[in-house]
Every structure is written in C-alpha cells, then in structure tokens.
C-alpha atoms as a PDB file:
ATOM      1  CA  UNK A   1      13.011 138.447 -34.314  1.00  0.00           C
ATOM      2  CA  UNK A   2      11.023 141.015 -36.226  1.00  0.00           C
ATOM      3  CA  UNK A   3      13.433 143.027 -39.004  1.00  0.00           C
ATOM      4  CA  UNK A   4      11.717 145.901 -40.393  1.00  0.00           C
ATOM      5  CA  UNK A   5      12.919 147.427 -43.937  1.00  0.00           C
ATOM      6  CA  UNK A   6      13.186 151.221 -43.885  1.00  0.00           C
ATOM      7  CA  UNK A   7      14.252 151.241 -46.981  1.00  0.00           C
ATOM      8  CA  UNK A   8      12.896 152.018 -50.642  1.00  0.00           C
ATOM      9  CA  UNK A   9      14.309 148.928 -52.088  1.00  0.00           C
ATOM     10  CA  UNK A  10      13.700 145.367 -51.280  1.00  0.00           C
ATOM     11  CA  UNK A  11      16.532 143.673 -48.978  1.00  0.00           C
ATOM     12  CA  UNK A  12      17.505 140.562 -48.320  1.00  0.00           C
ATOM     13  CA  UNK A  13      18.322 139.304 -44.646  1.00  0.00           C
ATOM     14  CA  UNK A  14      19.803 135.571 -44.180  1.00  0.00           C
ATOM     15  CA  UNK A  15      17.554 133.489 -41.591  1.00  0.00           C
ATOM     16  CA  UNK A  16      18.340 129.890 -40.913  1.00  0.00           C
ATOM     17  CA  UNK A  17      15.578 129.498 -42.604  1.00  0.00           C
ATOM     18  CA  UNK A  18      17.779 130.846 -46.091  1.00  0.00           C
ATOM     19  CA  UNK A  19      17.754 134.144 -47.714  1.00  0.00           C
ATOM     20  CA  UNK A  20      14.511 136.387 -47.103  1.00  0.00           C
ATOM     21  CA  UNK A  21      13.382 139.192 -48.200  1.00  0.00           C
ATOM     22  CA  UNK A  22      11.820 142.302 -47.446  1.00  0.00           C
ATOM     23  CA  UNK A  23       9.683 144.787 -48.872  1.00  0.00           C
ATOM     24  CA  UNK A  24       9.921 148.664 -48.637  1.00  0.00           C
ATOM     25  CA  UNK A  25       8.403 149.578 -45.443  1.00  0.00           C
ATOM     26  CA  UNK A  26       7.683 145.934 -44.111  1.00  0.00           C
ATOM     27  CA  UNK A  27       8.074 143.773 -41.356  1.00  0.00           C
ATOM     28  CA  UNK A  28       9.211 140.152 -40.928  1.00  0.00           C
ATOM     29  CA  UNK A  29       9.284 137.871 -37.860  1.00  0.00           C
ATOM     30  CA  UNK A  30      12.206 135.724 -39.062  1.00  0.00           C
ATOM     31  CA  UNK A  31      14.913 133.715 -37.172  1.00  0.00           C
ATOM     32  CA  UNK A  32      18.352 135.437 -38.541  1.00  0.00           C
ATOM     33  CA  UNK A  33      21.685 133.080 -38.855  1.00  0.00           C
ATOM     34  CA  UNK A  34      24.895 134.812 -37.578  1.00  0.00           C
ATOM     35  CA  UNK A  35      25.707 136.318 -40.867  1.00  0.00           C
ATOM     36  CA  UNK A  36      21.915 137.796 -41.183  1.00  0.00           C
ATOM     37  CA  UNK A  37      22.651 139.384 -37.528  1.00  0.00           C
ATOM     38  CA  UNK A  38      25.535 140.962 -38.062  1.00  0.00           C
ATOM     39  CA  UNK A  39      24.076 142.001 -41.423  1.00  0.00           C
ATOM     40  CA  UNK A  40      20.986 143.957 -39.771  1.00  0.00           C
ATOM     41  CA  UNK A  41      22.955 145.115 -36.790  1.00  0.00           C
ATOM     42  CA  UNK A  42      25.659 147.030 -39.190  1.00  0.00           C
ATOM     43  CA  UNK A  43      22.968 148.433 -41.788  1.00  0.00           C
ATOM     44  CA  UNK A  44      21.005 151.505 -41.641  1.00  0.00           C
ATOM     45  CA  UNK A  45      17.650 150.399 -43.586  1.00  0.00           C
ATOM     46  CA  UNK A  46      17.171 147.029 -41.933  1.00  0.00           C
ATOM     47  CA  UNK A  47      15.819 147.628 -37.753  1.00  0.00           C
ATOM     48  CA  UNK A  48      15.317 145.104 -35.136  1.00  0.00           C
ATOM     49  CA  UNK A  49      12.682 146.011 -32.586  1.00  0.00           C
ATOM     50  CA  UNK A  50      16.004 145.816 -30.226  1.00  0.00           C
ATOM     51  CA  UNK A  51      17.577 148.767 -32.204  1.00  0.00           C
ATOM     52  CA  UNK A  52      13.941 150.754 -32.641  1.00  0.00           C
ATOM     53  CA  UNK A  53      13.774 150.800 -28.827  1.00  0.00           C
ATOM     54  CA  UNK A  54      17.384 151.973 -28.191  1.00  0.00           C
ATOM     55  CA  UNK A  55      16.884 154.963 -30.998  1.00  0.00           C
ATOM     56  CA  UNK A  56      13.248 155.632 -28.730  1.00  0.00           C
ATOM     57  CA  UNK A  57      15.497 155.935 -25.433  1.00  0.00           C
ATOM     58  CA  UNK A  58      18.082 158.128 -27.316  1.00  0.00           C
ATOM     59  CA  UNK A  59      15.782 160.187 -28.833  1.00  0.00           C
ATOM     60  CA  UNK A  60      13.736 160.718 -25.552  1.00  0.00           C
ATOM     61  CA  UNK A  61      17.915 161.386 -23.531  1.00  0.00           C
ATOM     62  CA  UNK A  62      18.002 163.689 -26.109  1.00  0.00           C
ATOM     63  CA  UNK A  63      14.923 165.716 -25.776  1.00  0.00           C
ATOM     64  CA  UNK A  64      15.311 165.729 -21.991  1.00  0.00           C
ATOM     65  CA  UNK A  65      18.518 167.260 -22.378  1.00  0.00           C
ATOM     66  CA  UNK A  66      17.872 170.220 -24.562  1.00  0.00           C
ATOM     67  CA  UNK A  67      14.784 170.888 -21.998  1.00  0.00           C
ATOM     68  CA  UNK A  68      17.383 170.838 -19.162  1.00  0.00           C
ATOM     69  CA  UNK A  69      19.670 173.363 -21.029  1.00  0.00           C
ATOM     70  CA  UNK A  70      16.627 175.172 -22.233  1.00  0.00           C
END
C-alpha cells in the first residue's frame, strides 16, 4: 500500500516489515501491520491512496453542489 507523508516532519508507520519511515512530502509502497493501519487511517499527515481518492470524490460532491445551489 502506498502511505504518503503530508507532513513537515518525518513519521514513522509500522509495516510487517518493522517500523518505517517517511520523509516530508514522500511516498512509500510498504505492507502496514494492523497497528500501522489503524495508525495511518486515524492521522491527518499520513494518506493512503484509498483515503486520497475518497477526499478527490468529496471534494468533486462538493463542488457539484455549490454549482447546483449557485
């Protein structure tokens, strides 16, 4: 799963793998544990391509309904 870091500081994301980290701005293809999963999915720095595609469709719900009322 790739984990992008929208962050300024360096985190650290737990793979099976062990503890990984990630730079400001970068992406890893990593395989999280449970713990790393429930890590990214709570945090507002660390993105899954998942959670970058449901912010996209919000985003675009969102623009589609201020043209509506517009």
């Amino acid at each position: 799963m790739k984990v992008t870091n929208n962050s300024d500081e360096r985190q650290a994301v737990h793979t099976t793998a062990g503890v990984v980290f990630i730079h400001p701005g970068k992406t890893r293809d990593v395989e999280l544990s449970e713990a790393g999963e429930k890590l990214v999915s709570a945090s507002d720095v660390l993105e899954t391509g998942a959670k970058q595609a449901r912010k996209r469709t919000q985003k675009a719900e969102d623009m589609a309904s201020d043209e509506a009322e517009g």
